[in-house]
PDB file of N, CA and C in Angstrom:
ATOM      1  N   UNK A   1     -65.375  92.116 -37.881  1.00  0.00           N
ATOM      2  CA  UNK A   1     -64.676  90.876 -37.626  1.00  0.00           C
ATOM      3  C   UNK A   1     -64.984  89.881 -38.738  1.00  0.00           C
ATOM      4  N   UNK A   2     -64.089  89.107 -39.217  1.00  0.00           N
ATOM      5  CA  UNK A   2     -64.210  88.215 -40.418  1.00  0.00           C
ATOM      6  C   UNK A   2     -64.321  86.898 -39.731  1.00  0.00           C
ATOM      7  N   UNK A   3     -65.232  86.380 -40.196  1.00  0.00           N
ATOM      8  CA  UNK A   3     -65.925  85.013 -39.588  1.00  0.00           C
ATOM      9  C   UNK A   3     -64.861  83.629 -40.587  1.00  0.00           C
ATOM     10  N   UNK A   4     -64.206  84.023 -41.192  1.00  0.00           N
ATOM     11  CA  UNK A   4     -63.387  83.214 -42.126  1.00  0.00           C
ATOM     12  C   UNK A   4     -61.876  83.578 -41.639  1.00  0.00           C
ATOM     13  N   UNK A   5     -61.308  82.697 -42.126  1.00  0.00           N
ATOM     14  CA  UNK A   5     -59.795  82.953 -41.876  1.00  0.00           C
ATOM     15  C   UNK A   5     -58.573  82.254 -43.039  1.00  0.00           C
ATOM     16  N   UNK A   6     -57.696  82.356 -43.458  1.00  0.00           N
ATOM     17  CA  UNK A   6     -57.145  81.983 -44.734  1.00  0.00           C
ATOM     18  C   UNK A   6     -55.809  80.585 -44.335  1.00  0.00           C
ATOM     19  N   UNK A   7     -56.679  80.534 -42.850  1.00  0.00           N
ATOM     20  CA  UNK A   7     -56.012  79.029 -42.417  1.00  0.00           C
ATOM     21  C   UNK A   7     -57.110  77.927 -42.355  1.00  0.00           C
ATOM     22  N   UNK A   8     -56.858  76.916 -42.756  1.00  0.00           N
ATOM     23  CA  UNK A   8     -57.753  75.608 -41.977  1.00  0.00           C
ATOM     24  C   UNK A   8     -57.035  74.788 -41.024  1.00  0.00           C
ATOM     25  N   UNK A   9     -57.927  74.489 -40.253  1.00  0.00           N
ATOM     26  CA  UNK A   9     -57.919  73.920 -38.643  1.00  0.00           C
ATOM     27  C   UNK A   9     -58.787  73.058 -38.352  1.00  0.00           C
ATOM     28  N   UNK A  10     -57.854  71.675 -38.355  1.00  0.00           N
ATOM     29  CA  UNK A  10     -58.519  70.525 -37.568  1.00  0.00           C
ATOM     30  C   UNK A  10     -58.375  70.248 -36.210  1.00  0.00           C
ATOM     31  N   UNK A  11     -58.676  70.200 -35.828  1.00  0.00           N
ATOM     32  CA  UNK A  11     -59.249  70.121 -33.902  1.00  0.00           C
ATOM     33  C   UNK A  11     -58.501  68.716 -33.845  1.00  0.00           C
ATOM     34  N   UNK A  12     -58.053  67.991 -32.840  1.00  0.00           N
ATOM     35  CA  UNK A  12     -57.508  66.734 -32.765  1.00  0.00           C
ATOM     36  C   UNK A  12     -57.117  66.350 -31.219  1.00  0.00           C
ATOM     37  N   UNK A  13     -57.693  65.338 -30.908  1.00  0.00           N
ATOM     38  CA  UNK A  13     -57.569  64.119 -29.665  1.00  0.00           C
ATOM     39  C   UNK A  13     -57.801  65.036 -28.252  1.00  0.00           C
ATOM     40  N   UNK A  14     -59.129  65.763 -28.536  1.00  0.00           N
ATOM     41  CA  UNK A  14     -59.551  66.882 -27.193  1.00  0.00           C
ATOM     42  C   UNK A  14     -59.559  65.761 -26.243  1.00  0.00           C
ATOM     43  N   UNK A  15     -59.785  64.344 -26.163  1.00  0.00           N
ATOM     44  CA  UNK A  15     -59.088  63.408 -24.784  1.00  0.00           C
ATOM     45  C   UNK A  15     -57.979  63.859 -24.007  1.00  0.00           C
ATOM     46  N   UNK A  16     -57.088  64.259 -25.284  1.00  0.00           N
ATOM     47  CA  UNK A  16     -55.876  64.487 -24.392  1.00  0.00           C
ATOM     48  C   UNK A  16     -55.394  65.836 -24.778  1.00  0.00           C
ATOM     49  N   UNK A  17     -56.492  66.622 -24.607  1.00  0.00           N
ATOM     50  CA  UNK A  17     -56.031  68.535 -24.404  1.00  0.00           C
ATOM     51  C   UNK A  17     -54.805  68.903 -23.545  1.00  0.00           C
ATOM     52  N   UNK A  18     -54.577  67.674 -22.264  1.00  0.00           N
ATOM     53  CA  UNK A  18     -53.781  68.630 -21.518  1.00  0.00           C
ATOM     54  C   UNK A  18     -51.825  67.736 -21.725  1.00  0.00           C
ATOM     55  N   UNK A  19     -51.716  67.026 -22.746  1.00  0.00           N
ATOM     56  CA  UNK A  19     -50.860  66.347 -23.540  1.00  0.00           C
ATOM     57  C   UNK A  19     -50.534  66.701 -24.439  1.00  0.00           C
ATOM     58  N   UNK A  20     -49.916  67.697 -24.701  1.00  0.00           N
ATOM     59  CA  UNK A  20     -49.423  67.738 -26.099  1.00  0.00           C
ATOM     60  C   UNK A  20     -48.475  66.572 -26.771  1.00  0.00           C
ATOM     61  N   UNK A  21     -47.766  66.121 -26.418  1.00  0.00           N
ATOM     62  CA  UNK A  21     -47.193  64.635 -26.513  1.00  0.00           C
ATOM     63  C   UNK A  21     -48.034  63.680 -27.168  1.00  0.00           C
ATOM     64  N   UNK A  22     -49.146  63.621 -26.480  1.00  0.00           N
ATOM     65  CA  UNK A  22     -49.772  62.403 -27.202  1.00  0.00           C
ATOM     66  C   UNK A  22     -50.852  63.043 -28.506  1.00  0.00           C
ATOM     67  N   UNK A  23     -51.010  64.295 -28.555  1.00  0.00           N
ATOM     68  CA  UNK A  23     -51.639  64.957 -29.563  1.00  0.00           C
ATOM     69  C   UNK A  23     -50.630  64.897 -30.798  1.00  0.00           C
ATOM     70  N   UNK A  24     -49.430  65.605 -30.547  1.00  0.00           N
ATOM     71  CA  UNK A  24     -48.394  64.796 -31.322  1.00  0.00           C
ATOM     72  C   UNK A  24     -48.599  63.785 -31.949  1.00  0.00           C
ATOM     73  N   UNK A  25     -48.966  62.787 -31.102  1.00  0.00           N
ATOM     74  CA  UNK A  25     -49.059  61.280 -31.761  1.00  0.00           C
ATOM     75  C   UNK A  25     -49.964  61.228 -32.701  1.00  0.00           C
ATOM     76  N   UNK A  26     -51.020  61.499 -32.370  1.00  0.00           N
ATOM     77  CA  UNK A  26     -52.330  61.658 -32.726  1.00  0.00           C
ATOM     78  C   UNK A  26     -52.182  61.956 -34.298  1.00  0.00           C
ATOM     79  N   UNK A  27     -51.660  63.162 -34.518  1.00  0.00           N
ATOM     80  CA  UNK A  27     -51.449  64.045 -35.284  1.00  0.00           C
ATOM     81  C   UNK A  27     -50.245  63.334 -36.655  1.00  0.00           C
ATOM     82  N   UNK A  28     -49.343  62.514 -36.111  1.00  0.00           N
ATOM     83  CA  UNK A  28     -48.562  61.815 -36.896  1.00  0.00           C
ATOM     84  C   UNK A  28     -49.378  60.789 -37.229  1.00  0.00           C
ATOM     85  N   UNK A  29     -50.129  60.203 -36.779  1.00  0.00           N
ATOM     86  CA  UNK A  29     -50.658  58.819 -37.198  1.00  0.00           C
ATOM     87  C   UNK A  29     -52.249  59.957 -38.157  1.00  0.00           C
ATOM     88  N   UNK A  30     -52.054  60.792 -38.069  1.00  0.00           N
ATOM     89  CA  UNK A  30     -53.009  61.065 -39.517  1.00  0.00           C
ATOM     90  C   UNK A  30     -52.076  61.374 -40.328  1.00  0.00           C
ATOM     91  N   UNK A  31     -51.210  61.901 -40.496  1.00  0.00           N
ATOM     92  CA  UNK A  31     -50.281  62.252 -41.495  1.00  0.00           C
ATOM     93  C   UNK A  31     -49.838  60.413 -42.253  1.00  0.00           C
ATOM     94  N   UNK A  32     -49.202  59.891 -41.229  1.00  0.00           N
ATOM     95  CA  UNK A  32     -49.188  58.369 -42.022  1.00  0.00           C
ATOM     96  C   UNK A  32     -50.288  57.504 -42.727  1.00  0.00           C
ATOM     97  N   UNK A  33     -51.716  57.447 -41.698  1.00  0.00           N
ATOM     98  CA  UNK A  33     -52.620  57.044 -41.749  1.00  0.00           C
ATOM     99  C   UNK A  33     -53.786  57.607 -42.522  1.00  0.00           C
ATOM    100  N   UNK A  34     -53.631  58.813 -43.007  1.00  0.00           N
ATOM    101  CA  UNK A  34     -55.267  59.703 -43.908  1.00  0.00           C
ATOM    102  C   UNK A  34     -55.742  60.180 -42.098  1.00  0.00           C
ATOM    103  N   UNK A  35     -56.502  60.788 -42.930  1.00  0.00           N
ATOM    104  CA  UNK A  35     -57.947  61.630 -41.731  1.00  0.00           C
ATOM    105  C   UNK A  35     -58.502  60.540 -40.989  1.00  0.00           C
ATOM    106  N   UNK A  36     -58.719  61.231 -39.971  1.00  0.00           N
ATOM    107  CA  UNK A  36     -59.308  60.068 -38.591  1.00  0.00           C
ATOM    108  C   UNK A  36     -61.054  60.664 -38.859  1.00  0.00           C
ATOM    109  N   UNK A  37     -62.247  59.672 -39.051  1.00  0.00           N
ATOM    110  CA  UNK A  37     -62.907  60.082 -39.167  1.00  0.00           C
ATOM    111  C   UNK A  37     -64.117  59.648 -38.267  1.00  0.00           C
ATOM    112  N   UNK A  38     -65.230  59.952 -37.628  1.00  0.00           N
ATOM    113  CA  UNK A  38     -66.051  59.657 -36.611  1.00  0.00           C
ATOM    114  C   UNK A  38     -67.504  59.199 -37.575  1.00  0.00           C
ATOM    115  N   UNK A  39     -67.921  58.432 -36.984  1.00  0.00           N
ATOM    116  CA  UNK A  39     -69.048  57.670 -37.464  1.00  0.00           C
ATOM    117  C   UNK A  39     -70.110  58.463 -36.801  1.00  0.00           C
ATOM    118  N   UNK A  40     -71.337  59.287 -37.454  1.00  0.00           N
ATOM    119  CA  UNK A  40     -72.637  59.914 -36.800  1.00  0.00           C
ATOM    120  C   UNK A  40     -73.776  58.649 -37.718  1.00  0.00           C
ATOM    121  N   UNK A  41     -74.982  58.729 -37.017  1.00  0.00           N
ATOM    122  CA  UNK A  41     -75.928  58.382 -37.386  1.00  0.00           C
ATOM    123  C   UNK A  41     -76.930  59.715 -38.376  1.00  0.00           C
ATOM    124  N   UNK A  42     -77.384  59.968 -39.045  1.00  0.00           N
ATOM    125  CA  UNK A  42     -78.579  60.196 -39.766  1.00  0.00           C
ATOM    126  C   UNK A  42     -79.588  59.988 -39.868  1.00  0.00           C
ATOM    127  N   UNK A  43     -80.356  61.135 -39.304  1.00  0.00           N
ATOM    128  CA  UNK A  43     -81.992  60.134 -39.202  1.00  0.00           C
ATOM    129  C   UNK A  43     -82.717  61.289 -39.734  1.00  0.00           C
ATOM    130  N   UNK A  44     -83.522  60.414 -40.412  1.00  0.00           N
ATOM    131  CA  UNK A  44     -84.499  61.300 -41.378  1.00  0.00           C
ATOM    132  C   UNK A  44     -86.248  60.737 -40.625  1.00  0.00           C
ATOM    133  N   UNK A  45     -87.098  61.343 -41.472  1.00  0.00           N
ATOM    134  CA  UNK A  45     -88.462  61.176 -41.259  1.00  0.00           C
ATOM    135  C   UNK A  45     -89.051  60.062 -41.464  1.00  0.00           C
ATOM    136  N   UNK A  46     -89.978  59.491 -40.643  1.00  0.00           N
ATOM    137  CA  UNK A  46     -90.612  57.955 -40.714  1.00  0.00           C
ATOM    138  C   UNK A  46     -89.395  56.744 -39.747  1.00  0.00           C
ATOM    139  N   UNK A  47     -88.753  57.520 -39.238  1.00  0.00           N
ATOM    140  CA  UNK A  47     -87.739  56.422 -38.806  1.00  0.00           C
ATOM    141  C   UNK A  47     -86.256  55.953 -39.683  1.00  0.00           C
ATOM    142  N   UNK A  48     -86.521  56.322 -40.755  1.00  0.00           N
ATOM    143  CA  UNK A  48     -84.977  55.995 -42.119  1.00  0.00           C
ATOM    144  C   UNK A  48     -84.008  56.553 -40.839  1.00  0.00           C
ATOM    145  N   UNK A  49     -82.889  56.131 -41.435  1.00  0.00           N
ATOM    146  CA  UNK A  49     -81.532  56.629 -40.790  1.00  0.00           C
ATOM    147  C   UNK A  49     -80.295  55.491 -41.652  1.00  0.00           C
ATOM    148  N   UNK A  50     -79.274  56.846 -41.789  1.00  0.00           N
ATOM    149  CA  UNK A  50     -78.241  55.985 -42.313  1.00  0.00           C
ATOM    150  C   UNK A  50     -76.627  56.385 -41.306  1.00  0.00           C
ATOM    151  N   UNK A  51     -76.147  55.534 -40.955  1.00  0.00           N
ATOM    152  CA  UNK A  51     -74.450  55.905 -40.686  1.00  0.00           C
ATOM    153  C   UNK A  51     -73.537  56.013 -41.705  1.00  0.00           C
ATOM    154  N   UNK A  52     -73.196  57.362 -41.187  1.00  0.00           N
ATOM    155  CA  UNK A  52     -72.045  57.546 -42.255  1.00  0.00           C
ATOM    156  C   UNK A  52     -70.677  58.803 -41.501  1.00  0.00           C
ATOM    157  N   UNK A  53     -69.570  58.254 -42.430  1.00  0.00           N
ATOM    158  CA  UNK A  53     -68.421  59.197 -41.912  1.00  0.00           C
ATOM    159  C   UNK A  53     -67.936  59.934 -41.628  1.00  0.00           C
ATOM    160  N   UNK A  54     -67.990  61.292 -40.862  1.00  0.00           N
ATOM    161  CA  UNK A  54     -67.628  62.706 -40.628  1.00  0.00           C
ATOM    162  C   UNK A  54     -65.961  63.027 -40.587  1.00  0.00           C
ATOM    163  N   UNK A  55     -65.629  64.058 -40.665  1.00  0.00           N
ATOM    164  CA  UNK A  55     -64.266  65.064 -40.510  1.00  0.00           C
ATOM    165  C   UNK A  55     -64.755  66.031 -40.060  1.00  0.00           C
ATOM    166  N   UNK A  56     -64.693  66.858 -39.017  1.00  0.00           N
ATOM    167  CA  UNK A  56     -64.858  68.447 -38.483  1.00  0.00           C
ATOM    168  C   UNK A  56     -63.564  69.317 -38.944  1.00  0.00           C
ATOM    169  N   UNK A  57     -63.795  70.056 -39.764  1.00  0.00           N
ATOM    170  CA  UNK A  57     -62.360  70.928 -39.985  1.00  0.00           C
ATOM    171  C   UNK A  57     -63.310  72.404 -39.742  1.00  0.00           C
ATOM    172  N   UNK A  58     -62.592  73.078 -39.353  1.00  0.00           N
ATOM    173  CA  UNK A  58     -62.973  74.816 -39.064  1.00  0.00           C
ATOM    174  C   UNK A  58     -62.329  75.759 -39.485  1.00  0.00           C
ATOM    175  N   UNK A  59     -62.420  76.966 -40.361  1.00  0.00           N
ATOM    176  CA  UNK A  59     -61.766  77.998 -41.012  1.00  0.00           C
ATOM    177  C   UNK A  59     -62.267  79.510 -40.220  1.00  0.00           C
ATOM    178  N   UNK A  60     -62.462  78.967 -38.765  1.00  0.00           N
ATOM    179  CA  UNK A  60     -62.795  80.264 -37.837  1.00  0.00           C
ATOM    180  C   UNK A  60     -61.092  80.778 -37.716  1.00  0.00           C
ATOM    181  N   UNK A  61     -61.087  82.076 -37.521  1.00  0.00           N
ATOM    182  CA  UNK A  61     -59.570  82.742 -37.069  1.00  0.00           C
ATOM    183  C   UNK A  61     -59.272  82.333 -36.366  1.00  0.00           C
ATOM    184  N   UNK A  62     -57.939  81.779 -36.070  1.00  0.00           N
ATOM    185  CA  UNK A  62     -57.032  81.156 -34.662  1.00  0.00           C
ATOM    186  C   UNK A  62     -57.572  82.406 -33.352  1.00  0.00           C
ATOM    187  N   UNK A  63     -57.526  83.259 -33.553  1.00  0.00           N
ATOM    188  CA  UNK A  63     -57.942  84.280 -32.351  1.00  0.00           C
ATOM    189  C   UNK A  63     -58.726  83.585 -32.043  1.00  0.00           C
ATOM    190  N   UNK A  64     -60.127  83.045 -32.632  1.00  0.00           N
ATOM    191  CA  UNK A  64     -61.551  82.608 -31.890  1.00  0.00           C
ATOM    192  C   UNK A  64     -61.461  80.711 -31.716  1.00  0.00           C
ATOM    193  N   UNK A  65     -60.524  80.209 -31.632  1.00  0.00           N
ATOM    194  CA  UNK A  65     -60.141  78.913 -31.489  1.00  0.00           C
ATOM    195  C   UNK A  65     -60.473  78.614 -29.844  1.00  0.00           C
ATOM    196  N   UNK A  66     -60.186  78.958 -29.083  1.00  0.00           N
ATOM    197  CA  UNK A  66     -60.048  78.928 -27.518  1.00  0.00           C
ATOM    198  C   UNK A  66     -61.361  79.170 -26.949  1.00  0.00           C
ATOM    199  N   UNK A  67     -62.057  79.941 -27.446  1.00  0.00           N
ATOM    200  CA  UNK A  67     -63.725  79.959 -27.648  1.00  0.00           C
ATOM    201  C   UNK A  67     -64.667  79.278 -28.434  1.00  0.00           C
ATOM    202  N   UNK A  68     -64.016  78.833 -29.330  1.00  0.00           N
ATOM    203  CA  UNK A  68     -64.410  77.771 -30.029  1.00  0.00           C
ATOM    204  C   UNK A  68     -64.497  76.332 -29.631  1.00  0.00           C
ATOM    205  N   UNK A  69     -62.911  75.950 -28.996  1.00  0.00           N
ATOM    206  CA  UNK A  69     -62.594  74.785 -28.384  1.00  0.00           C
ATOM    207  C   UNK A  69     -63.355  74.668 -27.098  1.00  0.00           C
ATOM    208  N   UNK A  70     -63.410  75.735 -26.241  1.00  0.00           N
ATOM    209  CA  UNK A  70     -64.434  75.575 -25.004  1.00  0.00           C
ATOM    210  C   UNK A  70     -65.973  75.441 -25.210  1.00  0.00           C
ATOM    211  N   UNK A  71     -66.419  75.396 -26.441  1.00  0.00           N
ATOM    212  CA  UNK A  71     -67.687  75.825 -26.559  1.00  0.00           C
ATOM    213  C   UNK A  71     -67.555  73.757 -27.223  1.00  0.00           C
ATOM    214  N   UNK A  72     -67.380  73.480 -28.467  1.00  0.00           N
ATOM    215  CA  UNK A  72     -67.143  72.040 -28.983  1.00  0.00           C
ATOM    216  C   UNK A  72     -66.182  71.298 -28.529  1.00  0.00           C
ATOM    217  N   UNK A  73     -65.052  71.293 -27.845  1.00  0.00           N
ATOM    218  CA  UNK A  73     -64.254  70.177 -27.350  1.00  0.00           C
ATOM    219  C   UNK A  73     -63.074  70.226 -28.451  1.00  0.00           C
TER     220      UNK A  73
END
């Protein structure tokens, strides 16, 4: 089994998994708007920590998406 796949796949608005309609939306307002991106914290040793910007994109095979999505959202 190949752990790679020759598609990339961004995951988008798991709020509204059971909407495709508003994922739609979702999905147009990145196309107009750039990448929607989530703010994580960073924390290192002694207490440091910095915030900074994330994107999750995944190049697992669409076959393993549904196991994927149940496992991360």
């Amino acid at each position: 089994m190949s752990a790679i796949s020759d598609n990339l796949i961004h995951f988008l608005a798991r709020n509204n998994k059971e909407s495709p309609g508003k994922q739609l939306d979702v999905f147009k307002q990145i196309v107009e708007n750039g990448l929607r991106t989530g703010r994580v914290q960073i924390k290192f040793a002694e207490g440091a920590s910095i915030i900074n910007q994330i994107i999750c994109f995944t190049d697992i095979p669409l076959r393993e998406c549904n196991e994927h999505n149940c496992f991360y959202g």
